[in-house]
Protein backbone atom coordinates (compact mmCIF):
# COMPACT_ATOMS: atom_id res chain seq x y z
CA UNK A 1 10.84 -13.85 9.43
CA UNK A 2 10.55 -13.93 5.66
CA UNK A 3 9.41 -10.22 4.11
CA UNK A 4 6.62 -11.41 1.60
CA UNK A 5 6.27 -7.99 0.25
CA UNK A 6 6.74 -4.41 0.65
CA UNK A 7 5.11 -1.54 -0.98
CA UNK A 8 4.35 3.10 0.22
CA UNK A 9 6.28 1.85 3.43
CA UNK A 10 4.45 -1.09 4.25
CA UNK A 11 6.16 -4.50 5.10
CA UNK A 12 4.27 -7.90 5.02
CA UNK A 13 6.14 -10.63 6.87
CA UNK A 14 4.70 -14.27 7.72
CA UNK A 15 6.69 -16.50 10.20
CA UNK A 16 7.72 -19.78 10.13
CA UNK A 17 5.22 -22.04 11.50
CA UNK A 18 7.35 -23.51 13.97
CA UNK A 19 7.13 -20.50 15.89
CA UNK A 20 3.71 -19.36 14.78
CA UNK A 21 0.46 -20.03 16.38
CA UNK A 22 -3.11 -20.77 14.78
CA UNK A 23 -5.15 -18.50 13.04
CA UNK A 24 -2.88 -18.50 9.70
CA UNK A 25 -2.09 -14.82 9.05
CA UNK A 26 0.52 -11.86 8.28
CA UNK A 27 2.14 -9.34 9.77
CA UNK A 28 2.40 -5.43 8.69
CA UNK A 29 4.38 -2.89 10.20
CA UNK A 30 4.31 0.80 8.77
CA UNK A 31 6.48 3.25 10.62
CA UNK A 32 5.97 2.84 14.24
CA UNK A 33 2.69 0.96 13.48
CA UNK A 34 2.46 -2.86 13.31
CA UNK A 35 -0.61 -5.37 13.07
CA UNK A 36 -1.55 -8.90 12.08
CA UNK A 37 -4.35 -9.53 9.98
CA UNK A 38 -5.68 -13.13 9.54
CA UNK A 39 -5.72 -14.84 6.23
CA UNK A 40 -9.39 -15.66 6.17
CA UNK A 41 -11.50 -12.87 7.27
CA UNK A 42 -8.41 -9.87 6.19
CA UNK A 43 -9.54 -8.57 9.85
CA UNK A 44 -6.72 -7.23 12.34
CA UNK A 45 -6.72 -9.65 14.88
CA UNK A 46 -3.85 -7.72 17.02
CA UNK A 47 -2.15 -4.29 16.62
CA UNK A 48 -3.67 -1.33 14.85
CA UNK A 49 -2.47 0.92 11.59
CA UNK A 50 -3.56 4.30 10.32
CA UNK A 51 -6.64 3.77 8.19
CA UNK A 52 -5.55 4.49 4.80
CA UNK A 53 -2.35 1.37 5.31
CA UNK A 54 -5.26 -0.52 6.38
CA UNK A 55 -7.31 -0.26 3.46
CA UNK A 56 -4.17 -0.82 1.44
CA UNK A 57 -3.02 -3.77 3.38
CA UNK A 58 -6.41 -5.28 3.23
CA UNK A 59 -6.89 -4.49 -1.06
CA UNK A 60 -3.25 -6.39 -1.28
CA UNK A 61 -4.37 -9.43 0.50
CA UNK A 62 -7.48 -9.97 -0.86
CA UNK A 63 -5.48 -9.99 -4.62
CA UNK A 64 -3.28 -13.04 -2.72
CA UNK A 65 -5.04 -14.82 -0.50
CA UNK A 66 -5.32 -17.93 -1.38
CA UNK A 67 -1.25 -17.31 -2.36
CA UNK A 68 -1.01 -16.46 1.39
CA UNK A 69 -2.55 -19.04 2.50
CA UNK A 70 -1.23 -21.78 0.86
CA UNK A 71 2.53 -20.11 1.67
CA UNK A 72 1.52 -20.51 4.90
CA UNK A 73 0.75 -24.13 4.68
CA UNK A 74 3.28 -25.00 2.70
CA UNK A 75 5.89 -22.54 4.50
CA UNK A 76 6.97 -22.09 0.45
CA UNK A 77 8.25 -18.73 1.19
CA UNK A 78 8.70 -16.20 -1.82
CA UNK A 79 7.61 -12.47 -3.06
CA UNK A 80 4.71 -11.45 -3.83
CA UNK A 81 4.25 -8.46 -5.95
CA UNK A 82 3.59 -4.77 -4.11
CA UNK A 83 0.00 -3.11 -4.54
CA UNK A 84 0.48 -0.62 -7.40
């Protein structure tokens, strides 16, 4: 699973579609936390994380979306810059 970015602890992953499943989205992991948020709504659609990761999480992918999403169509894999 490609890392797409990492940033305070935080690592964003997205699969390859082949073994993926519809809605398009990401997944997080902090410590012994992990989530997936879908690309279109930013909502957590499995998994939890402490609030503040969250928030952070969620600020980050609303800066890339539309980067996110059309990795994830194009499974065109590369970094994308931490939250700062």
């Amino acid at each position: 699973m490609p890392e797409i970015s990492r940033f305070y602890g935080i690592i964003i992953r997205m699969y390859l579609i082949d073994s993926e499943h519809p809605p398009r989205h990401i997944h997080v992991k902090y410590g012994e936390y992990e989530a997936i948020f879908e690309l279109a709504n930013l909502n957590i659609i499995e998994g939890s994380l402490p609030k503040t990761c969250r928030k952070m999480v969620r600020e980050w992918a609303e800066i890339h979306q539309s980067e996110l999403i059309e990795m994830w169509d194009t499974q065109n894999f590369h970094s994308i810059s931490p939250l700062e």
